[in-house]
C-alpha atoms as a PDB file:
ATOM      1  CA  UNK A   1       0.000   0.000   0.000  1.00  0.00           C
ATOM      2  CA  UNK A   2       2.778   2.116   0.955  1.00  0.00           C
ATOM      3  CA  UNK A   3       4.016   1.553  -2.462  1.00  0.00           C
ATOM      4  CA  UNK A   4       0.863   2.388  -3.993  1.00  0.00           C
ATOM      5  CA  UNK A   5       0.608   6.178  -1.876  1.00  0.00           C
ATOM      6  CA  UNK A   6       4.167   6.409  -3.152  1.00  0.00           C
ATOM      7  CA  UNK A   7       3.330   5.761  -7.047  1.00  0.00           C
ATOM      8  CA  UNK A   8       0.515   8.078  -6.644  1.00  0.00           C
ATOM      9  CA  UNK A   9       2.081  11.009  -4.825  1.00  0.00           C
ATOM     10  CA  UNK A  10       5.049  11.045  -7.798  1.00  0.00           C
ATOM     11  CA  UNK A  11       2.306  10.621 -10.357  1.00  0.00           C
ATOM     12  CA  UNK A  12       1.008  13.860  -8.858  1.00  0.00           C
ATOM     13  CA  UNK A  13       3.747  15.464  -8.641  1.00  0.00           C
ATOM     14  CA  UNK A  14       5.374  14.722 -12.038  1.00  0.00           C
ATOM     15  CA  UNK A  15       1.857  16.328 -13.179  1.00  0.00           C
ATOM     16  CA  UNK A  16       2.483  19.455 -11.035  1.00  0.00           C
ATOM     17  CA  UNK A  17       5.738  19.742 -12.666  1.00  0.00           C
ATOM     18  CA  UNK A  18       4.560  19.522 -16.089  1.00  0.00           C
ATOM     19  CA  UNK A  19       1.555  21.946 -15.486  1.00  0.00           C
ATOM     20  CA  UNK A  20       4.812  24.301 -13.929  1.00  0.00           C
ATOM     21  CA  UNK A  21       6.736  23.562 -17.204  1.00  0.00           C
ATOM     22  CA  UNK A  22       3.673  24.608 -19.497  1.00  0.00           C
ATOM     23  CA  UNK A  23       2.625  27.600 -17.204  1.00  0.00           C
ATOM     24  CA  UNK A  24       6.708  28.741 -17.531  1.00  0.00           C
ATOM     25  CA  UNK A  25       6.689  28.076 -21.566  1.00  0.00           C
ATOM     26  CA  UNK A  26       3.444  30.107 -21.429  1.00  0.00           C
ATOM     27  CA  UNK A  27       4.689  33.294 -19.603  1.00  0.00           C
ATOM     28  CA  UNK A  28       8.210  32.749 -21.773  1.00  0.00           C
ATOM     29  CA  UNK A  29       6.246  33.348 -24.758  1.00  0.00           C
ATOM     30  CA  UNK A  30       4.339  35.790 -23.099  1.00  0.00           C
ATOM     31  CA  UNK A  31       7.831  37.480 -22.228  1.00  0.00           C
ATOM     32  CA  UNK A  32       8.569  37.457 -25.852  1.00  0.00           C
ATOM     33  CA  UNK A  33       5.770  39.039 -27.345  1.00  0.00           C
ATOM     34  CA  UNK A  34       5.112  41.763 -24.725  1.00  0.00           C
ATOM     35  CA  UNK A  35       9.063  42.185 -25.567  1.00  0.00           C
ATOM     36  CA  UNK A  36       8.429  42.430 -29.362  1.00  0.00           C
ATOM     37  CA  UNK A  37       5.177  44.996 -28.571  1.00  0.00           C
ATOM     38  CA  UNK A  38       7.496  47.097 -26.963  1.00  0.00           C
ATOM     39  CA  UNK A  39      10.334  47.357 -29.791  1.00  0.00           C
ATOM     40  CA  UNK A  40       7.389  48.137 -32.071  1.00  0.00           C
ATOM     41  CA  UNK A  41       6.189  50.666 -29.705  1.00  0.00           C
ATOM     42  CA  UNK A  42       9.459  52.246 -29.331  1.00  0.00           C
ATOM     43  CA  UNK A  43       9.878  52.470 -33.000  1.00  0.00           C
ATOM     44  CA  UNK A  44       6.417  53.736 -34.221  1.00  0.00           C
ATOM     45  CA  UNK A  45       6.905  56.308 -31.152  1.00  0.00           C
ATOM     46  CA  UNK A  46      10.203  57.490 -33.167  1.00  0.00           C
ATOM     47  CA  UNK A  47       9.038  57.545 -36.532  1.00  0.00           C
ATOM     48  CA  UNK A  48       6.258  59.469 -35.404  1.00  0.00           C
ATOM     49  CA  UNK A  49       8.193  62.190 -33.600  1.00  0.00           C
ATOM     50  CA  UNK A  50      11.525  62.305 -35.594  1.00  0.00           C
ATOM     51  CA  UNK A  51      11.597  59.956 -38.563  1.00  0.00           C
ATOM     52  CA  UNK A  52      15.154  60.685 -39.623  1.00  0.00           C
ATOM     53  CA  UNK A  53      15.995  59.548 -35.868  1.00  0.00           C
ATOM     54  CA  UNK A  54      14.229  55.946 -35.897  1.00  0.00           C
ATOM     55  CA  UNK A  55      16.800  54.714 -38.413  1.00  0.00           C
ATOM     56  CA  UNK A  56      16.478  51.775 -40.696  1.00  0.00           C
ATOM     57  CA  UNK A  57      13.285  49.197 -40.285  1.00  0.00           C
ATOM     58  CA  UNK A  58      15.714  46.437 -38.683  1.00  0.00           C
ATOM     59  CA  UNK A  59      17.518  49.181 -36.085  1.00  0.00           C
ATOM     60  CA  UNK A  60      16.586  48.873 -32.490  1.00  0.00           C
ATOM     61  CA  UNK A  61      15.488  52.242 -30.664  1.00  0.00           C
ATOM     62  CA  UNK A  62      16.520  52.212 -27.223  1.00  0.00           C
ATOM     63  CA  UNK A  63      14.319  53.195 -24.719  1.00  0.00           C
ATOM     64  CA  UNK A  64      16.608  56.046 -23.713  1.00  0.00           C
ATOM     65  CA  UNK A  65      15.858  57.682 -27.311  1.00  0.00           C
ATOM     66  CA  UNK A  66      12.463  57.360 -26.573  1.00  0.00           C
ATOM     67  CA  UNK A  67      12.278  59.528 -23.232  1.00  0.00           C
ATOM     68  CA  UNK A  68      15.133  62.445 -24.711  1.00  0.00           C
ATOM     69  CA  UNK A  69      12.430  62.914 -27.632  1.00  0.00           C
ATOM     70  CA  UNK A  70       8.921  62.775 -25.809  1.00  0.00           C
ATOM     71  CA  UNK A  71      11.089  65.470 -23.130  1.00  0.00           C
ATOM     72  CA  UNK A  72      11.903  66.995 -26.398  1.00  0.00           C
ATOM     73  CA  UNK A  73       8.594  67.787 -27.571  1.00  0.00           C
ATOM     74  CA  UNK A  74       7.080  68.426 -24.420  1.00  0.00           C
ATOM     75  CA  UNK A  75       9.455  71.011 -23.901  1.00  0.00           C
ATOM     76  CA  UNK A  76       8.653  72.444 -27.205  1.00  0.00           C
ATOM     77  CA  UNK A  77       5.083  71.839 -26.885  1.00  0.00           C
ATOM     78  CA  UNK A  78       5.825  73.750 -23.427  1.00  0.00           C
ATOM     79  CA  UNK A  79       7.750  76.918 -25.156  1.00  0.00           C
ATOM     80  CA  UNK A  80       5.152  76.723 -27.481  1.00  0.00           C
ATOM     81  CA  UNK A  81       2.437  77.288 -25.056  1.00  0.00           C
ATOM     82  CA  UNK A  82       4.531  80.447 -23.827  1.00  0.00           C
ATOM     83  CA  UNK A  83       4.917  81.906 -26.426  1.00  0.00           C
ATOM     84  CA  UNK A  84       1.149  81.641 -27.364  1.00  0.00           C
ATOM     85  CA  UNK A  85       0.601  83.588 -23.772  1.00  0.00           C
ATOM     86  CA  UNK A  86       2.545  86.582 -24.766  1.00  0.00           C
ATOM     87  CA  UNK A  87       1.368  86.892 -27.757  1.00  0.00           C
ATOM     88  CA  UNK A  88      -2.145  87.134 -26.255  1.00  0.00           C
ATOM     89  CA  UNK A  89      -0.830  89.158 -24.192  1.00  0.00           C
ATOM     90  CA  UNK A  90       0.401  91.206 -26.746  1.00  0.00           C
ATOM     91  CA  UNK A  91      -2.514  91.344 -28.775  1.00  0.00           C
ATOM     92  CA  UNK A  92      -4.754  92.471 -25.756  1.00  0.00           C
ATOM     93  CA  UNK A  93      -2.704  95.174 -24.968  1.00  0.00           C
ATOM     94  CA  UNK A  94      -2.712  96.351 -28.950  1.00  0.00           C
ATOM     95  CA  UNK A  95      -6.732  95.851 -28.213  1.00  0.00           C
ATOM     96  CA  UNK A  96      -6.651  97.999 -25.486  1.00  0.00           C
ATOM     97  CA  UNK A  97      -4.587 100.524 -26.844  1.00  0.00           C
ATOM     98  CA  UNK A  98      -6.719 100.377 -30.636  1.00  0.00           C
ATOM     99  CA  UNK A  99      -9.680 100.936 -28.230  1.00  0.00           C
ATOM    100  CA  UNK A 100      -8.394 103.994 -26.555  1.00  0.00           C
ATOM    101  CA  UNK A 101      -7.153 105.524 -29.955  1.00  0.00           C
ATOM    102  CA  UNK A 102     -10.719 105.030 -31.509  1.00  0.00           C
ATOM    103  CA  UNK A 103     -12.357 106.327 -28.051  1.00  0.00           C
ATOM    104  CA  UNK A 104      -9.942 109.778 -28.356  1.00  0.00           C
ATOM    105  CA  UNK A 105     -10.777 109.819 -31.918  1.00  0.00           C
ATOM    106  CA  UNK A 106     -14.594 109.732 -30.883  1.00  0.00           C
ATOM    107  CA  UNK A 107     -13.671 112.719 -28.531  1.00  0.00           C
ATOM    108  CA  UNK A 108     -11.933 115.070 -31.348  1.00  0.00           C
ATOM    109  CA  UNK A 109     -14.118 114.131 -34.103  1.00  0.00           C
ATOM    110  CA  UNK A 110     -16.979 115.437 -32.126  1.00  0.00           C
ATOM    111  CA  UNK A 111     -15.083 118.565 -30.906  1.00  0.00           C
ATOM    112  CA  UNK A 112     -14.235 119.240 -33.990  1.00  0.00           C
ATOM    113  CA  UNK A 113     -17.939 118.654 -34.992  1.00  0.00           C
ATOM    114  CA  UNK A 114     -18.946 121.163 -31.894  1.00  0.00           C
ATOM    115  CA  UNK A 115     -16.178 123.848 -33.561  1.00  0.00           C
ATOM    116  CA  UNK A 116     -17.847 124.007 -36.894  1.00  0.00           C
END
């Protein structure tokens, strides 16, 4: 009997293992792919913000690349926004001052209407 329990436990446990061996496969693969996504990430993410810096089809982008050229164009994107602010600054202040002219030139045209 003890014999038996014996055979029985290793049958169990040589199907443990196995079911370990296919879950590890599984995630290697897994590994692989997500691995592959990335690269392809990386790579679309260059071509789309500098295409002249993503090289040739077969050229790896490190991830390093990646980061200097999103902080790139954010910081860009942030003069960008900047510079957009003074210029409506600038533009108000013209408004303000085109208002004022037209206002004073409400004032003499009808003094000068009053004069005549």
């Amino acid at each position: 009997q003890a014999e038996e329990e014996l055979k029985a436990a290793w049958s169990q446990q040589a199907g443990q293992l196995r079911e370990m061996g296919r879950r590890e496969r599984l995630l290697r693969s897994d590994v692989q792919r997500v691995g592959e996504q990335l690269e392809s990430f990386k790579t679309r993410v260059m071509q789309v913000c500098s295409p002249s810096a993503a090289g040739s089809p077969g050229e790896s982008v490190t991830e390093q690349q990646v980061i200097e050229k999103v902080r790139q164009i954010s910081d860009e994107n942030q003069q960008s926004h900047e510079r957009e602010k003074s210029l409506q600054k600038e533009l108000s202040s013209r408004l303000a001052q085109e208002k004022e002219v037209s206002a004073n030139m409400e004032v003499f045209k009808n003094s000068l209407q009053k004069l005549q």
